[in-house]
Structure formats: C-alpha cells, structure tokens
PDB file of N, CA and C in Angstrom:
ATOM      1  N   UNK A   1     -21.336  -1.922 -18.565  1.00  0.00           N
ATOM      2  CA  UNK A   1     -20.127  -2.676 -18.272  1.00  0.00           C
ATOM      3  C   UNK A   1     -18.916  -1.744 -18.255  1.00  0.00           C
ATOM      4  N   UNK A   2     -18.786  -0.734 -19.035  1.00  0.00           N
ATOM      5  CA  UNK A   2     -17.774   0.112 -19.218  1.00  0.00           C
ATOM      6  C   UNK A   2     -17.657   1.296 -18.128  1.00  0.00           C
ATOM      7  N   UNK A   3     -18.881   1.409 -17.490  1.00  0.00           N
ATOM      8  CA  UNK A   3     -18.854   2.490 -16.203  1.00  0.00           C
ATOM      9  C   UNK A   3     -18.284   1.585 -14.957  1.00  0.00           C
ATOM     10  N   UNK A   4     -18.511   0.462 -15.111  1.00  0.00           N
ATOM     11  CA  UNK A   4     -18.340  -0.405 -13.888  1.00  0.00           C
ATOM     12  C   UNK A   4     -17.045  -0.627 -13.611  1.00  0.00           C
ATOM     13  N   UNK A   5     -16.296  -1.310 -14.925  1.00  0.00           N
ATOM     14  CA  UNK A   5     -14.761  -0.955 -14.980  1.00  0.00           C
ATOM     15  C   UNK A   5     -14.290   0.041 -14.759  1.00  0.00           C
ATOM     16  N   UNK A   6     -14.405   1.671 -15.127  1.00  0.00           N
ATOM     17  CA  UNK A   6     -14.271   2.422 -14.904  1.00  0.00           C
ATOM     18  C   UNK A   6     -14.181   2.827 -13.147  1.00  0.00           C
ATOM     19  N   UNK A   7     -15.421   2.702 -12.661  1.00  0.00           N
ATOM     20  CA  UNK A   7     -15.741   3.121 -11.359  1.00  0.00           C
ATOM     21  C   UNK A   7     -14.668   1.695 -10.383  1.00  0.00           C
ATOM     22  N   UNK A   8     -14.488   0.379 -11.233  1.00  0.00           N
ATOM     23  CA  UNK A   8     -13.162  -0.189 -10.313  1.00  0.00           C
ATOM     24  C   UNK A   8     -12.338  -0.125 -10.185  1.00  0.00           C
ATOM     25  N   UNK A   9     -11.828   0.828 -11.719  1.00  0.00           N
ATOM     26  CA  UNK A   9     -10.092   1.356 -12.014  1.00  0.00           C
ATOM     27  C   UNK A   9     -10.240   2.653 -10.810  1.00  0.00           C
ATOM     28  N   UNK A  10     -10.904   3.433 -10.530  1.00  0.00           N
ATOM     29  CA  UNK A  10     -11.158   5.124  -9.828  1.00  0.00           C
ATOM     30  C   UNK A  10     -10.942   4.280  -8.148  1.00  0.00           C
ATOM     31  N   UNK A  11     -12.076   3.129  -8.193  1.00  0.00           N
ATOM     32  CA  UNK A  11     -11.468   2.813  -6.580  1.00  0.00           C
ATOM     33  C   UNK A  11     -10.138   2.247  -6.724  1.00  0.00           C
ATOM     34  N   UNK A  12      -9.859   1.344  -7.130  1.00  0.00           N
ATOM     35  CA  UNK A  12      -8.630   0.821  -6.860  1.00  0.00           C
ATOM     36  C   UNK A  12      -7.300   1.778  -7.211  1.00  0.00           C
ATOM     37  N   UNK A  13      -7.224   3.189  -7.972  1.00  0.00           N
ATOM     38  CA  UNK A  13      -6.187   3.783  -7.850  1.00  0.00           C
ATOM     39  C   UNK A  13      -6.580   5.025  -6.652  1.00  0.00           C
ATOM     40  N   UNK A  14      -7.540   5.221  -6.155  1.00  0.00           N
ATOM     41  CA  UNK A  14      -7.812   5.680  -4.884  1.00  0.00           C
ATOM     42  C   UNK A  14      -7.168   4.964  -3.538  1.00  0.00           C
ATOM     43  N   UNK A  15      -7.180   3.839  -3.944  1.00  0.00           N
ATOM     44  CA  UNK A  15      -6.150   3.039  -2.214  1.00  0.00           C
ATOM     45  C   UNK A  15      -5.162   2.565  -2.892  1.00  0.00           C
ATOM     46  N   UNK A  16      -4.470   2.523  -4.214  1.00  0.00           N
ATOM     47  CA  UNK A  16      -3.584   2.393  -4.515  1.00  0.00           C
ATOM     48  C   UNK A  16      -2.279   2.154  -3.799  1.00  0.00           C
ATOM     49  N   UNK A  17      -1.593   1.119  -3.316  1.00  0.00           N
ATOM     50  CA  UNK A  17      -0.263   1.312  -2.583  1.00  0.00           C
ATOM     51  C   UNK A  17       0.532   2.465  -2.833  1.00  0.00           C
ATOM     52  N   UNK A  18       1.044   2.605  -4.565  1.00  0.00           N
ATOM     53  CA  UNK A  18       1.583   3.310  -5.166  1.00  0.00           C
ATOM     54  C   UNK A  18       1.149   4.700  -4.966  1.00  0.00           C
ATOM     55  N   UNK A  19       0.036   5.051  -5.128  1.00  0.00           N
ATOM     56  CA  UNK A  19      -0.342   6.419  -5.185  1.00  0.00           C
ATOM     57  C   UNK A  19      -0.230   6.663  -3.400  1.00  0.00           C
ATOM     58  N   UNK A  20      -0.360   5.616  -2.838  1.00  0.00           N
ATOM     59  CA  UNK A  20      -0.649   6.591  -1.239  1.00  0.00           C
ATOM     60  C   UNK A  20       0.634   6.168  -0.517  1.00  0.00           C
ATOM     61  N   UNK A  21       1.909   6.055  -1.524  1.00  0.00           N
ATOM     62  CA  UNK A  21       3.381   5.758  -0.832  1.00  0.00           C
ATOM     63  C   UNK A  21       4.429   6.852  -2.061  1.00  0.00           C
ATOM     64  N   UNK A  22       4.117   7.082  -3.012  1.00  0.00           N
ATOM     65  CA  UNK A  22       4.654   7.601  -4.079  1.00  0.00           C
ATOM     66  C   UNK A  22       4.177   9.475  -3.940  1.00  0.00           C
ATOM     67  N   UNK A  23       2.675   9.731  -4.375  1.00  0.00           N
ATOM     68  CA  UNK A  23       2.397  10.691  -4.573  1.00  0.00           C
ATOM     69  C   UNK A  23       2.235  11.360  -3.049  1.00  0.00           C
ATOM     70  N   UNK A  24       1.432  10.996  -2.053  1.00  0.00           N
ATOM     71  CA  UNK A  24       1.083  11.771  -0.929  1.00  0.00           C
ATOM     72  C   UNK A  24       2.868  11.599   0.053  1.00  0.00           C
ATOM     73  N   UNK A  25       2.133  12.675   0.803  1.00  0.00           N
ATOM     74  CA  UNK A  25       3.522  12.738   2.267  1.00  0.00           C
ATOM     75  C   UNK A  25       3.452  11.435   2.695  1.00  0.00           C
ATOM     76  N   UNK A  26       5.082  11.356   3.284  1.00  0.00           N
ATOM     77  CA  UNK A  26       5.611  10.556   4.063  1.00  0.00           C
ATOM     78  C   UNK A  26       4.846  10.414   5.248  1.00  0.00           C
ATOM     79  N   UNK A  27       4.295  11.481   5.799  1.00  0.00           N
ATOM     80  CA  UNK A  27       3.459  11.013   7.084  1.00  0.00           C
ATOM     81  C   UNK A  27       2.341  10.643   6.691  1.00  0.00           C
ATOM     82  N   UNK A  28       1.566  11.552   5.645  1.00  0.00           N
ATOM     83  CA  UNK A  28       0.699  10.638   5.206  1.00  0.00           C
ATOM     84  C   UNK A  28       0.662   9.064   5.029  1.00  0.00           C
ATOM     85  N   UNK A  29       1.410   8.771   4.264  1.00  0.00           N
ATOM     86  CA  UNK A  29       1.554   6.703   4.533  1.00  0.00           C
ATOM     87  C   UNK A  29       2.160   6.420   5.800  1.00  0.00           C
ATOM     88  N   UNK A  30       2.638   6.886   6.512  1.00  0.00           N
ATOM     89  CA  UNK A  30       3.154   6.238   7.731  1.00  0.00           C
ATOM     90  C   UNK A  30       1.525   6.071   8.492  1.00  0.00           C
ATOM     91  N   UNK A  31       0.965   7.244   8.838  1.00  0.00           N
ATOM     92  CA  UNK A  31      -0.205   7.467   9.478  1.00  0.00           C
ATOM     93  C   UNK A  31      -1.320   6.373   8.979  1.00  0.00           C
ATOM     94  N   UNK A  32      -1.646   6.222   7.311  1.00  0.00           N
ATOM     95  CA  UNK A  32      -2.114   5.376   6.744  1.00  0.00           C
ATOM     96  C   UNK A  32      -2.010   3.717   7.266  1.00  0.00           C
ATOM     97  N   UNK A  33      -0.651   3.074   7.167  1.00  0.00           N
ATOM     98  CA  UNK A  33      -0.212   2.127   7.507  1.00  0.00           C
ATOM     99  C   UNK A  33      -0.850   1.725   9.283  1.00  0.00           C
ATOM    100  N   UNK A  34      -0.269   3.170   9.923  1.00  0.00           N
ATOM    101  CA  UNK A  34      -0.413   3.096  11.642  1.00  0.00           C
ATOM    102  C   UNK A  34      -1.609   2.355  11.947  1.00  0.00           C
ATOM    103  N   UNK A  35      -2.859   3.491  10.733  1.00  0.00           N
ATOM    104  CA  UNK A  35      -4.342   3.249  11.099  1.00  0.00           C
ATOM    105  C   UNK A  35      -4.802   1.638  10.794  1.00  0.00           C
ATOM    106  N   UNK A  36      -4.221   0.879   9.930  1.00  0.00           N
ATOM    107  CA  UNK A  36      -4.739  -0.016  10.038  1.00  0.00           C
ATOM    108  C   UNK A  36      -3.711  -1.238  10.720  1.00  0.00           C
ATOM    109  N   UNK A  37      -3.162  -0.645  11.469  1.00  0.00           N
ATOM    110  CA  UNK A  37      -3.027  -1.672  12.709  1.00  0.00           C
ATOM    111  C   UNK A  37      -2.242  -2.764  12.111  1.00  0.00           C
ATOM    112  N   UNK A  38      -0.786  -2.245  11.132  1.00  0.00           N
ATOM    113  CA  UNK A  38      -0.453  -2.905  10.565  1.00  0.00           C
ATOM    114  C   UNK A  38       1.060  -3.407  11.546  1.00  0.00           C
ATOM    115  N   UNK A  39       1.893  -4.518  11.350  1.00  0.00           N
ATOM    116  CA  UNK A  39       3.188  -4.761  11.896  1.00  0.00           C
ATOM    117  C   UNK A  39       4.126  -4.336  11.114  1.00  0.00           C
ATOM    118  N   UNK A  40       4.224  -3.266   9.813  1.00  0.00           N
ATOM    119  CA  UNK A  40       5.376  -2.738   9.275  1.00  0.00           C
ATOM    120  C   UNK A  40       6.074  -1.510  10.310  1.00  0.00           C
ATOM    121  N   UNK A  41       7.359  -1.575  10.607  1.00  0.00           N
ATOM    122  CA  UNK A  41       7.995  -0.813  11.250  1.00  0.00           C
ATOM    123  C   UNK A  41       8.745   0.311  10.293  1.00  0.00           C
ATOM    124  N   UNK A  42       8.316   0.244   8.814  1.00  0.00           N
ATOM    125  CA  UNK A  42       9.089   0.673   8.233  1.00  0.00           C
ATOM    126  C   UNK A  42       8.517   0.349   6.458  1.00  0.00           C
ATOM    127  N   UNK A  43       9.007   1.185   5.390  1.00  0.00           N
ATOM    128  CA  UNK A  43       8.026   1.134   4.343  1.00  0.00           C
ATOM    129  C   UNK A  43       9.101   1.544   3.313  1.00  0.00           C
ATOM    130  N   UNK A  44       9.597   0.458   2.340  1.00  0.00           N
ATOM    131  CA  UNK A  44      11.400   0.930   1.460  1.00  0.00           C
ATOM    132  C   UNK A  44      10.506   1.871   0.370  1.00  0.00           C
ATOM    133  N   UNK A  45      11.189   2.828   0.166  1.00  0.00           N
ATOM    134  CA  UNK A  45      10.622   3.436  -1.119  1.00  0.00           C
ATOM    135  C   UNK A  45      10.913   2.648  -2.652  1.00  0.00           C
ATOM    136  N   UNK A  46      11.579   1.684  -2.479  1.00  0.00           N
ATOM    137  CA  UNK A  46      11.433   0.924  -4.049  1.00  0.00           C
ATOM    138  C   UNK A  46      10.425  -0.217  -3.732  1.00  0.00           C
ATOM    139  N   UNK A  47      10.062  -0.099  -4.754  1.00  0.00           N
ATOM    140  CA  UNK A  47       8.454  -0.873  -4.639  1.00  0.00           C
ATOM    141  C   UNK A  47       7.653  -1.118  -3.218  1.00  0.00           C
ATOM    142  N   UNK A  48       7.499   0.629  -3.594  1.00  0.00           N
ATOM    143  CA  UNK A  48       6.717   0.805  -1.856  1.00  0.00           C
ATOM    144  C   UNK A  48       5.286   0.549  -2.103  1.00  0.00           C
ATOM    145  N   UNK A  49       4.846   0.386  -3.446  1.00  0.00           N
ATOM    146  CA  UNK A  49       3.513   0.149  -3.712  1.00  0.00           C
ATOM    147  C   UNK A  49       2.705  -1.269  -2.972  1.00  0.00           C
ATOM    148  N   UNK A  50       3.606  -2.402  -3.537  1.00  0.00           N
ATOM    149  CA  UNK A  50       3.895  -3.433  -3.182  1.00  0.00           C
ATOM    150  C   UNK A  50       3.646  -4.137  -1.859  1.00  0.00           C
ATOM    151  N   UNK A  51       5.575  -2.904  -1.161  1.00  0.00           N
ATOM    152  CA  UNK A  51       4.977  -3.334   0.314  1.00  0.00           C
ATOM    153  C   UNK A  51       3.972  -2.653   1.177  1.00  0.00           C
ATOM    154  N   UNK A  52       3.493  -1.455   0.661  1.00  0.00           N
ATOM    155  CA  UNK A  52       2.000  -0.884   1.541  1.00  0.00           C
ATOM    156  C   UNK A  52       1.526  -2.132   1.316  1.00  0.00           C
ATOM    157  N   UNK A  53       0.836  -2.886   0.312  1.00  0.00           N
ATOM    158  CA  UNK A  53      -0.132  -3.354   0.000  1.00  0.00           C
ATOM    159  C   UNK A  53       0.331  -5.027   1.182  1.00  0.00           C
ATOM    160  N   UNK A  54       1.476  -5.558   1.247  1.00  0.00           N
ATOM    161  CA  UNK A  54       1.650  -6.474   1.685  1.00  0.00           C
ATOM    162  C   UNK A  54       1.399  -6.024   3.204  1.00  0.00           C
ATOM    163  N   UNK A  55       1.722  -4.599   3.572  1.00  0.00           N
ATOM    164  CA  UNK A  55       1.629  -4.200   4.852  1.00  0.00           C
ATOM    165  C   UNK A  55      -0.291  -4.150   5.328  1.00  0.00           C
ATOM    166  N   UNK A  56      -0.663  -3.948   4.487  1.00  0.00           N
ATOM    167  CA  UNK A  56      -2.228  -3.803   4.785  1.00  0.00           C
ATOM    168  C   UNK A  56      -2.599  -5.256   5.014  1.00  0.00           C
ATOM    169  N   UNK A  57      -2.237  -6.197   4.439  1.00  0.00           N
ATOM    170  CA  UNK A  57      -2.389  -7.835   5.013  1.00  0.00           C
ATOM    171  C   UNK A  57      -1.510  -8.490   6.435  1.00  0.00           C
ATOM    172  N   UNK A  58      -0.471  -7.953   6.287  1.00  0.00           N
ATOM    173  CA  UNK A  58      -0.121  -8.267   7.899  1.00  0.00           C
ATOM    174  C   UNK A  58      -0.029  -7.232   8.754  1.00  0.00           C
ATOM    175  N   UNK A  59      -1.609  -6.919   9.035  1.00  0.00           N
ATOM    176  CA  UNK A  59      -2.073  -6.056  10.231  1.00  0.00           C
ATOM    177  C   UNK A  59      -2.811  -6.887  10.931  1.00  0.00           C
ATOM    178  N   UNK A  60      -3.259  -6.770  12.083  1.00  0.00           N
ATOM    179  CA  UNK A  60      -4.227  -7.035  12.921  1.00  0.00           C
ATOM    180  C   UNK A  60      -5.470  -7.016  12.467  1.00  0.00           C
ATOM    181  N   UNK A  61      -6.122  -7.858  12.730  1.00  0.00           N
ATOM    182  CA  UNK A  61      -7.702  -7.933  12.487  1.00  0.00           C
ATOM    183  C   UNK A  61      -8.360  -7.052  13.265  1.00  0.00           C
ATOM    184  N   UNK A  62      -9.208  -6.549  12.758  1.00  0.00           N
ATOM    185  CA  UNK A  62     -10.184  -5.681  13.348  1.00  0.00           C
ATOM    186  C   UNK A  62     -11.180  -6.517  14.138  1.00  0.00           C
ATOM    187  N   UNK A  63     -11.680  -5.429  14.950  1.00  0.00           N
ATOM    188  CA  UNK A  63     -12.493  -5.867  16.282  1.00  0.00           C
ATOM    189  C   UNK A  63     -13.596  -7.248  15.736  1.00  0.00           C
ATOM    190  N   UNK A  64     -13.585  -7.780  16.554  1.00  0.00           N
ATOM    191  CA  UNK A  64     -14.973  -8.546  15.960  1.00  0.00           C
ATOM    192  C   UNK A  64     -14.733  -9.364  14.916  1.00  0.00           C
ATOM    193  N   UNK A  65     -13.548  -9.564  14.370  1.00  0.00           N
ATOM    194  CA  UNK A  65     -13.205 -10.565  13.526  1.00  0.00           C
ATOM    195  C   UNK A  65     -12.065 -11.683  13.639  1.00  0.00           C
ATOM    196  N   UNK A  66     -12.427 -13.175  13.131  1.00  0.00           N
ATOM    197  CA  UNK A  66     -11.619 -14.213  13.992  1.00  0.00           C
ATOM    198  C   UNK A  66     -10.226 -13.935  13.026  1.00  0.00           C
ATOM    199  N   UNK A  67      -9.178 -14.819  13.982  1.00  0.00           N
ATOM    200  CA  UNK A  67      -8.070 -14.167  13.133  1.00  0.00           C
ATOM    201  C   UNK A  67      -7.816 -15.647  12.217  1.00  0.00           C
ATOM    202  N   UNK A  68      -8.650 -16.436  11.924  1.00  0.00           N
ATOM    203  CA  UNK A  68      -8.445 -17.965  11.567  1.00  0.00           C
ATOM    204  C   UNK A  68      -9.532 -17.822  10.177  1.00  0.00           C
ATOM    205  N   UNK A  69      -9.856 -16.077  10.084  1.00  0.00           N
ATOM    206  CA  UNK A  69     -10.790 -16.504   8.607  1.00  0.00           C
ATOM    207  C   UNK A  69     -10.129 -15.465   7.535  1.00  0.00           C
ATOM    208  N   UNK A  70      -8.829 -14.938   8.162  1.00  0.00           N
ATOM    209  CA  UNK A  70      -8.064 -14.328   6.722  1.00  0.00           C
ATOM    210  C   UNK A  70      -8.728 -12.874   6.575  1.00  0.00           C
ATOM    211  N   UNK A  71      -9.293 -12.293   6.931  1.00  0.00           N
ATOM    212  CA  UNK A  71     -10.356 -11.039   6.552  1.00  0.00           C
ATOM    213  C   UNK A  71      -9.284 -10.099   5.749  1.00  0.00           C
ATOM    214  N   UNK A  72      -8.056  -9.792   6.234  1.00  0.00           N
ATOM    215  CA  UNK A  72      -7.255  -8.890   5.929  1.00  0.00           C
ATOM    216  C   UNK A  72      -6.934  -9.169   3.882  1.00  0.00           C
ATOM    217  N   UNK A  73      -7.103 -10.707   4.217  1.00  0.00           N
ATOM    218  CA  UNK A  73      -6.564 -11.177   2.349  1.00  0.00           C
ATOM    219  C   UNK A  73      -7.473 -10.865   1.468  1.00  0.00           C
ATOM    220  N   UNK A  74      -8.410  -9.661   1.306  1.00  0.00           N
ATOM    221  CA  UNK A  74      -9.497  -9.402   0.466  1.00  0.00           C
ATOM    222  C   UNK A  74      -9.024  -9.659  -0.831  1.00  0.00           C
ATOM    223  N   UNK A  75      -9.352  -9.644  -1.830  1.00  0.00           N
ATOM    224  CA  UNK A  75      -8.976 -10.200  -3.275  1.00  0.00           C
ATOM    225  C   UNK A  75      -8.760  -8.088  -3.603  1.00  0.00           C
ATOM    226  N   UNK A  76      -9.301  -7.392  -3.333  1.00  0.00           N
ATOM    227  CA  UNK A  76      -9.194  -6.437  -3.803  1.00  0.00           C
ATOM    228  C   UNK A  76      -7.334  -5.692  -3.540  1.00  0.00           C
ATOM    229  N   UNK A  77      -6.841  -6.045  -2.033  1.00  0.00           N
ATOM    230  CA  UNK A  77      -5.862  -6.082  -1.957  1.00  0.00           C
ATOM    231  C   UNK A  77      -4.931  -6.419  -2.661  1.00  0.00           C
ATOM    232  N   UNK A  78      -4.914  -7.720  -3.217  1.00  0.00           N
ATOM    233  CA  UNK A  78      -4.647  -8.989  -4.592  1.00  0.00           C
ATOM    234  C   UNK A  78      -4.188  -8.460  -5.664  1.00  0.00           C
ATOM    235  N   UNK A  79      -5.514  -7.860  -5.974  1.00  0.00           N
ATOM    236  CA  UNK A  79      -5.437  -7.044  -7.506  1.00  0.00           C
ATOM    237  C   UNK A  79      -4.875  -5.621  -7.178  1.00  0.00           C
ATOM    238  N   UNK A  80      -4.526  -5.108  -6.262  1.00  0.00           N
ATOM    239  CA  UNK A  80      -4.117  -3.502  -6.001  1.00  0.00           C
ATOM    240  C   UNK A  80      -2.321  -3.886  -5.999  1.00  0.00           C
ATOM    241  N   UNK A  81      -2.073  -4.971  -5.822  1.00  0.00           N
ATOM    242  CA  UNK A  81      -0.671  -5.543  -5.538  1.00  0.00           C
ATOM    243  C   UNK A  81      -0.265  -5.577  -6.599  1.00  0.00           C
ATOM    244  N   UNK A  82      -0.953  -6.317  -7.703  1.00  0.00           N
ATOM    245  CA  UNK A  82      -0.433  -6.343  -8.949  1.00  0.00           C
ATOM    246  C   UNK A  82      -0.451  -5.315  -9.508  1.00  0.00           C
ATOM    247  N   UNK A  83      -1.568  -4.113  -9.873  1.00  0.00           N
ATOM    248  CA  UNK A  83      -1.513  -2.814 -10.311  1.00  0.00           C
ATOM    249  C   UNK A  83      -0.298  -1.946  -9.602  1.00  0.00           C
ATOM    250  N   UNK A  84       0.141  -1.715  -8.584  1.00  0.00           N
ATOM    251  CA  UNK A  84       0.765  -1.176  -7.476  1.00  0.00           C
ATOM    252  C   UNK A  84       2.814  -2.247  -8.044  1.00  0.00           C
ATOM    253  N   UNK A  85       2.342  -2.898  -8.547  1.00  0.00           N
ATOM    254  CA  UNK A  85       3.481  -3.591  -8.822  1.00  0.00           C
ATOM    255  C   UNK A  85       4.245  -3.352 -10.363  1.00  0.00           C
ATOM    256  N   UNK A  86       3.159  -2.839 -11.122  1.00  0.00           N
ATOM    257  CA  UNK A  86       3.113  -2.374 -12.275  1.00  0.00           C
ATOM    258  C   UNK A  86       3.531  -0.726 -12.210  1.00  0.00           C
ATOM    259  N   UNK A  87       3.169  -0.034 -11.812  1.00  0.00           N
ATOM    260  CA  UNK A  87       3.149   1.172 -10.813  1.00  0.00           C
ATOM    261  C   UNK A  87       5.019   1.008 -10.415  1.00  0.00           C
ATOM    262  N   UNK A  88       4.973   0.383  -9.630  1.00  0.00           N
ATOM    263  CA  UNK A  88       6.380   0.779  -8.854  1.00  0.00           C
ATOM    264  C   UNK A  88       7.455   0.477 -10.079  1.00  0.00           C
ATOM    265  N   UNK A  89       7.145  -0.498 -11.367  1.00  0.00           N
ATOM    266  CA  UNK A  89       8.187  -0.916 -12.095  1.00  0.00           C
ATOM    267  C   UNK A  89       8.402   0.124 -12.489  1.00  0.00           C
ATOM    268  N   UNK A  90       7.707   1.070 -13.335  1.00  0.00           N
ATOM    269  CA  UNK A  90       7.884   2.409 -14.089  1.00  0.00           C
ATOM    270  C   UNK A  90       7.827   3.282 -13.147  1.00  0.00           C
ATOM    271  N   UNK A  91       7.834   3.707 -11.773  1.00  0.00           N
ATOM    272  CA  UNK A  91       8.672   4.616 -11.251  1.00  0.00           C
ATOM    273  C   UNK A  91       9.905   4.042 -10.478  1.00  0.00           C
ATOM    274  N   UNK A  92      10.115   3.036 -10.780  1.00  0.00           N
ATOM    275  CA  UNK A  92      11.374   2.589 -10.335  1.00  0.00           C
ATOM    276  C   UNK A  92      12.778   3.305 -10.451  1.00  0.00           C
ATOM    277  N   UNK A  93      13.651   4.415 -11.240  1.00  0.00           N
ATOM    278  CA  UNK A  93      14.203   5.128 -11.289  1.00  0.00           C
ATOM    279  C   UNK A  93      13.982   6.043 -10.131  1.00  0.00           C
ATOM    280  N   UNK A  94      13.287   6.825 -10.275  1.00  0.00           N
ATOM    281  CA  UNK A  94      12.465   7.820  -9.396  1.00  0.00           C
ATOM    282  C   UNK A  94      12.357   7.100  -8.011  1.00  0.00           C
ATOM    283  N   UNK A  95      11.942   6.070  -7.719  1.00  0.00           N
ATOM    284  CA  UNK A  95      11.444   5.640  -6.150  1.00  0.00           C
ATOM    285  C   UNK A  95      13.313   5.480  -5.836  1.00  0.00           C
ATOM    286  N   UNK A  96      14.154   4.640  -6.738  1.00  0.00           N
ATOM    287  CA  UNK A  96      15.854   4.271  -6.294  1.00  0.00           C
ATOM    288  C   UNK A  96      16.280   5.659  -6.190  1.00  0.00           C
ATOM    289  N   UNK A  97      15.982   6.728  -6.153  1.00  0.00           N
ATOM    290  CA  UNK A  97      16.713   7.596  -6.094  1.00  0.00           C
ATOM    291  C   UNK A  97      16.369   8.911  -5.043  1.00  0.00           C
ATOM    292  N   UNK A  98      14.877   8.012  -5.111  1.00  0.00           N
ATOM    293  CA  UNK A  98      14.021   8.816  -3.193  1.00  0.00           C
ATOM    294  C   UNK A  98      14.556   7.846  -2.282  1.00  0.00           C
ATOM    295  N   UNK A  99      14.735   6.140  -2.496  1.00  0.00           N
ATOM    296  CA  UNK A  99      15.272   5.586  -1.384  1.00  0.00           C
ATOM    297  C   UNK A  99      16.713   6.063  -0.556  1.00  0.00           C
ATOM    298  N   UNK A 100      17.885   6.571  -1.766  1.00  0.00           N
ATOM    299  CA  UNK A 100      18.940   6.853  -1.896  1.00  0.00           C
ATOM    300  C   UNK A 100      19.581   8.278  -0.669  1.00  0.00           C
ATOM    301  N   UNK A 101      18.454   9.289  -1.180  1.00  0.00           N
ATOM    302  CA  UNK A 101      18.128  10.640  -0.367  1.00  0.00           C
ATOM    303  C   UNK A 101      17.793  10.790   0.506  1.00  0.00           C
ATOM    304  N   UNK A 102      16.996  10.215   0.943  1.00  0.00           N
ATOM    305  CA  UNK A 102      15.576  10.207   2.183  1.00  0.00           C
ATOM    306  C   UNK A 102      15.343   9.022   3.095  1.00  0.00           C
ATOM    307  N   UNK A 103      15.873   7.773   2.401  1.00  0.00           N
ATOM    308  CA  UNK A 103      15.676   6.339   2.969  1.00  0.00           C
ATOM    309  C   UNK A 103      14.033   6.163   2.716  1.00  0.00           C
ATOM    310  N   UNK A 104      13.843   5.166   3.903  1.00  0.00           N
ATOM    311  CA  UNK A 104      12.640   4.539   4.128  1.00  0.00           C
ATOM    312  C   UNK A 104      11.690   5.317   4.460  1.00  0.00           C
ATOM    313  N   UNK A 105       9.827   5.038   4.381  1.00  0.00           N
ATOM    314  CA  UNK A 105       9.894   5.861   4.930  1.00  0.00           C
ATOM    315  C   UNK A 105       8.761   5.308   6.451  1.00  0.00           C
ATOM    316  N   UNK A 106       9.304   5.660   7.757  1.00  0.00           N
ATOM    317  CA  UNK A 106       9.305   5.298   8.879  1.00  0.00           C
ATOM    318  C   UNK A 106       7.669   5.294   9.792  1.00  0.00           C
ATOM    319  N   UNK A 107       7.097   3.930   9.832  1.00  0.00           N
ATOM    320  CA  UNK A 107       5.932   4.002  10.482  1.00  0.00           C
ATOM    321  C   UNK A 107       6.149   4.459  12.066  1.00  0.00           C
ATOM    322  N   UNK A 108       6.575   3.593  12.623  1.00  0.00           N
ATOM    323  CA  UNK A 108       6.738   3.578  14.053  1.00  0.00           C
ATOM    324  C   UNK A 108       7.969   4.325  14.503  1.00  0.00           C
ATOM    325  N   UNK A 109       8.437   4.863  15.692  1.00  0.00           N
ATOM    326  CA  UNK A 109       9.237   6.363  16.129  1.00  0.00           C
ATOM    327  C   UNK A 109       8.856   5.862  17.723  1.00  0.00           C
TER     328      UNK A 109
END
C-alpha cells in the first residue's frame, strides 16, 4: 500500500501543473499546453499550477473521442488541481513577483 501511494505521489508531481509552469521553461509549458490542443491563449504566472491544469480540460478531444463523454475531466486532473493549488499557495510570493517581471507566460504568437 505504501509503494502504491508513493508511485501516485511520483506520477502526479511528474504532470504536476505547478512543476511544469513553475520549475521548467516558459516554452517548455507553452509547447506543453500547445500539445494538448488546449484553448489557453495565455498562462498567468500566479497560480499557474491551477490554470495549466484547468487548461488541460478545456482542450479539444482527441481523435476518436465523442466530445459529449467529458474524456478531458479525468479525476487524475481533479486531484493534480488540488495538489497544484497547494503548490501555487506557497510559491505565491515568488510566482507575484515572476508575474510582475516577465508577465504571462504566452501559448499562442
């Protein structure tokens, strides 16, 4: 039971909103976002955890899937929102003061 938790905390801070809007490049999450065919034009650095994660639900459905059965609302998303929300509170200093410098940071160009 304790490896299993383990191995769900390792995936879920692996797609982490937070970690893949906070720690990696700016193009990195823009590119991220692009790939999944999402409608964010744009990504605020304060609680960017958050909106990656809201951005990964209003994307386009992938091939082969109806758009009337939700596919995008996985529960894993769910729970990465709330971790990712927890995440952005305590770098919240730090993210208000990358928004401040740098702005947003920009999917579409």
């Amino acid at each position: 039971m304790r490896v299993q938790a383990m191995v769900l905390a390792a995936l879920t801070l692996a797609g982490c909103g937070t970690i893949q809007t906070v720690v990696r490049s700016d193009e990195a999450a823009a590119n991220s976002v692009k790939k999944q065919n999402s409608y964010c034009g744009s990504v605020p650095r304060i609680y960017s955890g958050v909106t990656y994660d809201f951005c990964t639900l209003h994307a386009a459905p992938g091939p082969g899937i109806d758009e009337q059965t939700m596919s995008n609302a996985n529960p894993i998303v769910l729970i990465d929102a709330v971790i990712s929300g927890a995440l952005d509170t305590l770098l919240l200093p730090y993210t208000i003061y990358r928004q401040q410098v740098d702005g947003s940071i920009i999917v579409t160009e």
